[in-house]
C-alpha atoms as a PDB file:
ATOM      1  CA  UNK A   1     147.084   6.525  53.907  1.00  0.00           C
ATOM      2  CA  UNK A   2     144.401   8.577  54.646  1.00  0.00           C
ATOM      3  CA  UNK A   3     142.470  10.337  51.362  1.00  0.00           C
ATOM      4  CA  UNK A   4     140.304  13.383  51.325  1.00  0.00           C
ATOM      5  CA  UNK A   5     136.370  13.424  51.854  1.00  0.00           C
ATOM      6  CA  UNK A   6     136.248  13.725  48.178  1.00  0.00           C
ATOM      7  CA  UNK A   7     138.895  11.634  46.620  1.00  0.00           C
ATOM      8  CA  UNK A   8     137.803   8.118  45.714  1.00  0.00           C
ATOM      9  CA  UNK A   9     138.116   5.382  48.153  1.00  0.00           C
ATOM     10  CA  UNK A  10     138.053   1.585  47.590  1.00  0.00           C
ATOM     11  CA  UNK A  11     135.739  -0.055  50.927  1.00  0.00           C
ATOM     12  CA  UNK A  12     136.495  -4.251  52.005  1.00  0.00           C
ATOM     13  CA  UNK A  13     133.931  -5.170  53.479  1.00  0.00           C
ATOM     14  CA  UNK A  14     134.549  -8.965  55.332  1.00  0.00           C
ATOM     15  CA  UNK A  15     131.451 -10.692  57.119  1.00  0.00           C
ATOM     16  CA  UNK A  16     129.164 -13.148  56.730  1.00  0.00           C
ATOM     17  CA  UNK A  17     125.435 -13.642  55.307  1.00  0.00           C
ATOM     18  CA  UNK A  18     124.650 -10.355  56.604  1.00  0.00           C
ATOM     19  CA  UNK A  19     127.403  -8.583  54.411  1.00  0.00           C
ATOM     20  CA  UNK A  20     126.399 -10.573  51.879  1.00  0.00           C
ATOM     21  CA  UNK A  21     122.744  -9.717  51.865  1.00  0.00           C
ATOM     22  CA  UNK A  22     121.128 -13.019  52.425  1.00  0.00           C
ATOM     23  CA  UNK A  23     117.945 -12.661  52.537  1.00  0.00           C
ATOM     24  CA  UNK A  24     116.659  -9.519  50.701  1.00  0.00           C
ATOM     25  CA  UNK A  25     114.624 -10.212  47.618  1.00  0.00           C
ATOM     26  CA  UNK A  26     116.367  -6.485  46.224  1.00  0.00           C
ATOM     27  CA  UNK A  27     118.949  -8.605  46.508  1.00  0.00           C
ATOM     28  CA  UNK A  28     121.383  -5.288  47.799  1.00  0.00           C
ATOM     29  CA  UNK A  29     121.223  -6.003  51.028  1.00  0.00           C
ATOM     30  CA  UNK A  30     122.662  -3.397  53.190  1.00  0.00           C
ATOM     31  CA  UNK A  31     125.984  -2.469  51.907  1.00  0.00           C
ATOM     32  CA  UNK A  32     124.191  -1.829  48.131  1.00  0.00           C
ATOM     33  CA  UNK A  33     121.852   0.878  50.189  1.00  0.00           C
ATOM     34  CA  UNK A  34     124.401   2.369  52.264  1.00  0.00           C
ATOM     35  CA  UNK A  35     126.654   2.036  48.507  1.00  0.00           C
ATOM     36  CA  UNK A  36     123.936   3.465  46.605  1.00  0.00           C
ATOM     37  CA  UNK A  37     123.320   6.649  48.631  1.00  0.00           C
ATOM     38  CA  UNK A  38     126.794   6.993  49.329  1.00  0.00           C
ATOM     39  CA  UNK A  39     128.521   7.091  45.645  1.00  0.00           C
ATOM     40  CA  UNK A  40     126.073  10.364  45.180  1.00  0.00           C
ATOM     41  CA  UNK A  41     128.766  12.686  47.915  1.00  0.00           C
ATOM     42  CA  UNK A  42     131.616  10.398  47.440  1.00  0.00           C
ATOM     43  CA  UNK A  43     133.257   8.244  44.790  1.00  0.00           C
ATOM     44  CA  UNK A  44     133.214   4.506  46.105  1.00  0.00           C
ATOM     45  CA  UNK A  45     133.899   1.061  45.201  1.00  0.00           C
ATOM     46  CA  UNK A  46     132.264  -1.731  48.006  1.00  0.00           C
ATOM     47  CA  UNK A  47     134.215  -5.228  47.111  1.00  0.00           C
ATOM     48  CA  UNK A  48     132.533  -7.741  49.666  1.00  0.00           C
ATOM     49  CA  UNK A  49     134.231 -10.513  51.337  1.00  0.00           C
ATOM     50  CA  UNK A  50     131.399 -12.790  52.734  1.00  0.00           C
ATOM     51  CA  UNK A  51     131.498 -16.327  54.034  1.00  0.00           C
ATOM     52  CA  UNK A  52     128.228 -17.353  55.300  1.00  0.00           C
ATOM     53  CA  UNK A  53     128.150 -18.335  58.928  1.00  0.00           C
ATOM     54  CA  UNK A  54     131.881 -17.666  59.474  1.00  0.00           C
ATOM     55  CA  UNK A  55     133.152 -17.242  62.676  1.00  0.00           C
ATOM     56  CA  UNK A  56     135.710 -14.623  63.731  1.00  0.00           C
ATOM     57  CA  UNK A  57     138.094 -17.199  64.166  1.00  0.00           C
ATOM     58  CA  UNK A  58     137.502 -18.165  60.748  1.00  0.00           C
ATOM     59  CA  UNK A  59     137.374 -14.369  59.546  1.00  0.00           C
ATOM     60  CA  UNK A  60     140.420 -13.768  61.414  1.00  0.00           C
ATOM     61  CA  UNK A  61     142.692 -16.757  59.287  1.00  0.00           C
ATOM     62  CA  UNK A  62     141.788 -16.055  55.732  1.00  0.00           C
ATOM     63  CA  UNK A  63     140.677 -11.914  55.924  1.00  0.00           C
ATOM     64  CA  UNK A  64     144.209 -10.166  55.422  1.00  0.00           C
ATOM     65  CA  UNK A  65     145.426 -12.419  52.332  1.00  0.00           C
ATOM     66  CA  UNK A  66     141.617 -12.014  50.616  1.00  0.00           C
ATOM     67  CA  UNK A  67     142.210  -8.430  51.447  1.00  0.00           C
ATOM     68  CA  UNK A  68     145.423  -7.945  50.035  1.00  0.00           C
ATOM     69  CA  UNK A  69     144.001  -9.450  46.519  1.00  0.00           C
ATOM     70  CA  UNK A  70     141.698  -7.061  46.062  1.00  0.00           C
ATOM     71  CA  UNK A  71     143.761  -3.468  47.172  1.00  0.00           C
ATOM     72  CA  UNK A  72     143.745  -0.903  45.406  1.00  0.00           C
ATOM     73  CA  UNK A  73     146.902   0.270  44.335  1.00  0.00           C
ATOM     74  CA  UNK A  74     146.071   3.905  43.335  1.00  0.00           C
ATOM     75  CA  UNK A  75     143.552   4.917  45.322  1.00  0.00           C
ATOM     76  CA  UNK A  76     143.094   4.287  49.357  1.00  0.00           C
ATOM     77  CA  UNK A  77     141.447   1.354  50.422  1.00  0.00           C
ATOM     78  CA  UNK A  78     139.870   0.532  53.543  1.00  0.00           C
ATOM     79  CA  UNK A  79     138.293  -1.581  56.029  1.00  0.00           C
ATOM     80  CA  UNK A  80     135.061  -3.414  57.222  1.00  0.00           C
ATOM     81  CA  UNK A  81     134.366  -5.907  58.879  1.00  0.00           C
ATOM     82  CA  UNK A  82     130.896  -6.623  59.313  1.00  0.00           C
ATOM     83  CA  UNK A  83     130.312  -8.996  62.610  1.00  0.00           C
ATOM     84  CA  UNK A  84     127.043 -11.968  63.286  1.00  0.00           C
ATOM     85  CA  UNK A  85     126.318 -14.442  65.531  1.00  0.00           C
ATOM     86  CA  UNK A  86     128.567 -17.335  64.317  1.00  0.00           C
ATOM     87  CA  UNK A  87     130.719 -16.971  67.313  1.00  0.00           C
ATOM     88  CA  UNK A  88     127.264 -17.760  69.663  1.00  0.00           C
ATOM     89  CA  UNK A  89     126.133 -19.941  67.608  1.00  0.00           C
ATOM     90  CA  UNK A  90     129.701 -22.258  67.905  1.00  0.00           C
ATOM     91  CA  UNK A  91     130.361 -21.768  71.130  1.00  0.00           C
ATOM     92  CA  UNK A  92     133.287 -19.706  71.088  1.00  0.00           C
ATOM     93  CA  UNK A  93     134.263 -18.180  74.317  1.00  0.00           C
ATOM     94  CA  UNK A  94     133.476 -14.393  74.700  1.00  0.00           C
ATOM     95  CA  UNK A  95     137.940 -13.864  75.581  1.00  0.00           C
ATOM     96  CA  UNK A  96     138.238 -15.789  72.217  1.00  0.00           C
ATOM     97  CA  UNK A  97     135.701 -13.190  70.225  1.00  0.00           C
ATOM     98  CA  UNK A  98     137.336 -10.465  71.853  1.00  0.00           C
ATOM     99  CA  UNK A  99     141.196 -11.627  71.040  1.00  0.00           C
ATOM    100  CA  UNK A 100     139.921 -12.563  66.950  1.00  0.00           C
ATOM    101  CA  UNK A 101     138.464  -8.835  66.653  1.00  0.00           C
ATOM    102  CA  UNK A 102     141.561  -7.314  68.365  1.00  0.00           C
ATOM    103  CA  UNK A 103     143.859  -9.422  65.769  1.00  0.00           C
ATOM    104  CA  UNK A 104     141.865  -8.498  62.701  1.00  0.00           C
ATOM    105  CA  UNK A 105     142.140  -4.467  64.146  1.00  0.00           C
ATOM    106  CA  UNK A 106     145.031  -4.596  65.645  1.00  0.00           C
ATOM    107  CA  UNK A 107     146.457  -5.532  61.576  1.00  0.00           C
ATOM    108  CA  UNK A 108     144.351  -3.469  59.980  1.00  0.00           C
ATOM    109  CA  UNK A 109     145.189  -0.424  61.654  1.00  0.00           C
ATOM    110  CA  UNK A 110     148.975  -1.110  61.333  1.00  0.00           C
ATOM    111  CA  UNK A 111     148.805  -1.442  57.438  1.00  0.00           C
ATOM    112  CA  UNK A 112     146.495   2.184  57.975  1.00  0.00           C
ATOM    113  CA  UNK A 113     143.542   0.669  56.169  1.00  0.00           C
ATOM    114  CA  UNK A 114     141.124   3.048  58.547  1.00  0.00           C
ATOM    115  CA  UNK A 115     138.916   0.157  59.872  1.00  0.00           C
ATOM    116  CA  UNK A 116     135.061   0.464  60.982  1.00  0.00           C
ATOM    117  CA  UNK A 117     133.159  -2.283  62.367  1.00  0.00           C
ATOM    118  CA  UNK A 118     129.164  -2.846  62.322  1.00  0.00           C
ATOM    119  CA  UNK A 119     128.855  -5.449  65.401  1.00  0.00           C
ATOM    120  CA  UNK A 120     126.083  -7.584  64.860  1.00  0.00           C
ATOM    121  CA  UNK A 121     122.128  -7.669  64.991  1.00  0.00           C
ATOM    122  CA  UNK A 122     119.760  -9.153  66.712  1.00  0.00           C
ATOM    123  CA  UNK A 123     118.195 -12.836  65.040  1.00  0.00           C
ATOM    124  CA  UNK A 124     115.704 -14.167  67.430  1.00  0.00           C
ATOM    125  CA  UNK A 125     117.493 -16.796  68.518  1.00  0.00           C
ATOM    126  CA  UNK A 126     117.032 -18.094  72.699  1.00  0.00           C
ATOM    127  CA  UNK A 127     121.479 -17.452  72.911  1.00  0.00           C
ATOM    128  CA  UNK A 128     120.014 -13.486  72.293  1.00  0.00           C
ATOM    129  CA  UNK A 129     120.975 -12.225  75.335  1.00  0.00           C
ATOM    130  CA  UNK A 130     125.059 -13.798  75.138  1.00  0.00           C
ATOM    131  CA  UNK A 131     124.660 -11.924  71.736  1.00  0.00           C
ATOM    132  CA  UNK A 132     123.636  -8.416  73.492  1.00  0.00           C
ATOM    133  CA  UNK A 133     127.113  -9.230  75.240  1.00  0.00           C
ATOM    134  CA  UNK A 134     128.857 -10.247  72.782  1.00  0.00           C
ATOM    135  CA  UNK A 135     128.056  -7.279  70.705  1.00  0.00           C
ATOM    136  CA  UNK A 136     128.808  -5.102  73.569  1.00  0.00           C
ATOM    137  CA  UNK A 137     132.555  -7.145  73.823  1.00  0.00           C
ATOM    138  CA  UNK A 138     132.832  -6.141  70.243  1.00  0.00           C
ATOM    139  CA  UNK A 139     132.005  -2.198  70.629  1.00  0.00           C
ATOM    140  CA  UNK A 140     134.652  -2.227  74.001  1.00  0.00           C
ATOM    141  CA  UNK A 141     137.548  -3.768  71.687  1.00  0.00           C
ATOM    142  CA  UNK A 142     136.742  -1.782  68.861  1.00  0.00           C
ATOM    143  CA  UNK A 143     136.504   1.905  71.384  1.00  0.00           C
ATOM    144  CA  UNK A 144     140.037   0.577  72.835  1.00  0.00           C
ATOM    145  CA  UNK A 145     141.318   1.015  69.507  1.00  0.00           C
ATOM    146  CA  UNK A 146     139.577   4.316  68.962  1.00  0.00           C
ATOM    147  CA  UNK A 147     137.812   2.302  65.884  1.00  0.00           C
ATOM    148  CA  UNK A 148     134.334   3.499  64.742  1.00  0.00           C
ATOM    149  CA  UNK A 149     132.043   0.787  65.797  1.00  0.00           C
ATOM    150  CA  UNK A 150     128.160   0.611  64.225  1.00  0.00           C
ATOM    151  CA  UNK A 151     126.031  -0.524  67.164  1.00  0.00           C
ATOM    152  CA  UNK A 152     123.262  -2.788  65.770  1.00  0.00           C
ATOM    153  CA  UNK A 153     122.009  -4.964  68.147  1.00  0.00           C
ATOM    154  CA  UNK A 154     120.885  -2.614  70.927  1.00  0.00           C
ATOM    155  CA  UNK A 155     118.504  -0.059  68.729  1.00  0.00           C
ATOM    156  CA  UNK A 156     116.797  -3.582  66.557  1.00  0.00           C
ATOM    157  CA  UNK A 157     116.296  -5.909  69.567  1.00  0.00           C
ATOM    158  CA  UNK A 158     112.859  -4.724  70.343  1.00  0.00           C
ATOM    159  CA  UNK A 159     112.829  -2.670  67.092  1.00  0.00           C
ATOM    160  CA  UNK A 160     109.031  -3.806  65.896  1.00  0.00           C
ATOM    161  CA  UNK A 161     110.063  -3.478  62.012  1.00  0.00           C
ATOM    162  CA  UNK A 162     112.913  -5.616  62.492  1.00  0.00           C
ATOM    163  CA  UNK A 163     111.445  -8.353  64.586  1.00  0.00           C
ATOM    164  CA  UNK A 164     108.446  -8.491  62.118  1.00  0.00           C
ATOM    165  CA  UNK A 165     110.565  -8.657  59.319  1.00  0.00           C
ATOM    166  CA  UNK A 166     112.705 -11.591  60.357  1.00  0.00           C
ATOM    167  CA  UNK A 167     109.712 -13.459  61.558  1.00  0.00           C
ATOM    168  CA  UNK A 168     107.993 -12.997  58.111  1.00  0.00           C
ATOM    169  CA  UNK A 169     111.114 -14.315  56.630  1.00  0.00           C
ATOM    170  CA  UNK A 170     111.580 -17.729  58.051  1.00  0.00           C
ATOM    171  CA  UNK A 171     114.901 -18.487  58.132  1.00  0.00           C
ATOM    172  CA  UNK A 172     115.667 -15.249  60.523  1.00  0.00           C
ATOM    173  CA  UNK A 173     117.291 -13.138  58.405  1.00  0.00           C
ATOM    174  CA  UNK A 174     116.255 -10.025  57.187  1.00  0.00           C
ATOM    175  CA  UNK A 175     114.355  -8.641  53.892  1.00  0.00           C
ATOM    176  CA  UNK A 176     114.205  -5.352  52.682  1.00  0.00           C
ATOM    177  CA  UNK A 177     112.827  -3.637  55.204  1.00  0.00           C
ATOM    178  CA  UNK A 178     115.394  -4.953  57.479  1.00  0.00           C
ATOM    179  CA  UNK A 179     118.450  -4.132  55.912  1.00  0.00           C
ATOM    180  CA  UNK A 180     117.085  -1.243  54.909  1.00  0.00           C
ATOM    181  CA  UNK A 181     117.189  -0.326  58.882  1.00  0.00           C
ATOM    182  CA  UNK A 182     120.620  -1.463  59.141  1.00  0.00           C
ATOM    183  CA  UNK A 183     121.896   0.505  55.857  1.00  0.00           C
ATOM    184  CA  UNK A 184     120.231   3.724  57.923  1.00  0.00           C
ATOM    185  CA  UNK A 185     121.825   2.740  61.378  1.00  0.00           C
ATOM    186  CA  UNK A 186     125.481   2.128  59.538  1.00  0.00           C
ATOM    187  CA  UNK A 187     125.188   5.570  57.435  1.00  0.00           C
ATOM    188  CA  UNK A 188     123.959   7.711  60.270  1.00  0.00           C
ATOM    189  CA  UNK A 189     126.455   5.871  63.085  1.00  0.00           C
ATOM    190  CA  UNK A 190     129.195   6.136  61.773  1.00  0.00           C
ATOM    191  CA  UNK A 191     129.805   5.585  58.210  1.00  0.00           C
ATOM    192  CA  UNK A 192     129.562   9.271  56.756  1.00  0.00           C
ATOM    193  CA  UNK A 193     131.491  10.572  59.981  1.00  0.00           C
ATOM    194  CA  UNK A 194     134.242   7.674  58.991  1.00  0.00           C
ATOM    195  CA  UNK A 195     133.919   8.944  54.869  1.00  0.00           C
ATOM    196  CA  UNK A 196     134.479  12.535  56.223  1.00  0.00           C
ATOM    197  CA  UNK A 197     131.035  13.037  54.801  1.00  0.00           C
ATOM    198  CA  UNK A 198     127.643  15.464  56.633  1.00  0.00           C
ATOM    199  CA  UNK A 199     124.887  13.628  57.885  1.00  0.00           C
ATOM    200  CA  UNK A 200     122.023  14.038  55.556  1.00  0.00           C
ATOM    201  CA  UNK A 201     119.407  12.723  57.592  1.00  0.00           C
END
């Protein structure tokens, strides 16, 4: 099902303590910003499905029945999923992070839930360069499927904002400032294009 740009659409978004927000003392975190100046153009309603730390093996097992849960029956409802490190971080193999992303798509797109993934961002950590790859794994498997993909990592790795902010933090996750630059990234990379909405600037 595929709604018009102004009909009201019901957004999933699965991920981990990113999605969720962790972090910001706004506590909004960036789907609340990218929410917030979103609901002005288009009606909206952003359910989030976040398990901290999760892997995409992990996301991949319990997303589609959490999903289903939550659909909306009367309007359309679609897809996020909102990628991290997790899969570094536990050593799963890059074939592995590639296959669990293609499963999650590959589903999503065949029950036409319109899916758009934001890969994931940069978190000073010394595995940062296996994440540059993996990110870039993620944006191949997500252009195969001709699925919107929010590139994160490359435009915040050296980004000075974002590296000060997660230093300031921590615990190397973002505050406001930082999300804030990921809510702008996902709203002018892909998100409005994906709503059918223009790009305000």
């Amino acid at each position: 099902m595929s709604g018009s740009a102004d009909a009201p659409v019901r957004i999933i978004v699965i991920g981990d303590q990113y999605a969720a927000g962790f972090g910001d003392p706004k506590a909004l975190g960036w789907t609340g910003r990218v929410a917030a100046r979103t609901l002005p153009q288009r009606e909206i309603e952003v359910v989030t499905l976040a398990v901290p730390g999760e892997t995409t093996s992990q996301m991949s097992d319990r997303w589609f029945a959490e999903f289903e849960r939550r659909r909306a029956t009367d309007i359309e409802t679609r897809l996020v999923v909102a990628l991290g490190p997790a899969d570094i971080e536990h050593g799963l193999s890059l074939a592995r992070s590639r296959l669990n992303l293609a499963n999650i798509l590959d589903v999503a797109i065949e029950k036409s839930l319109n899916p758009l993934v934001v890969g994931p961002p940069p978190v000073l950590s010394q595995n940062e360069a296996k994440l540059g790859e993996l990110s870039t794994a993620f944006h191949d498997v997500a252009g195969r499927r001709r699925t919107p993909f929010v590139e994160l990592f490359s435009p915040l790795q050296y980004h000075e904002q974002w590296l000060g902010d997660l230093a300031a933090s921590g615990n190397r996750l973002p505050q406001q400032a930082g999300y804030g630059l990921i809510a702008w990234l996902v709203l002018h990379y892909g998100w409005r294009t994906w709503l059918g909405l223009p790009n305000d600037g």
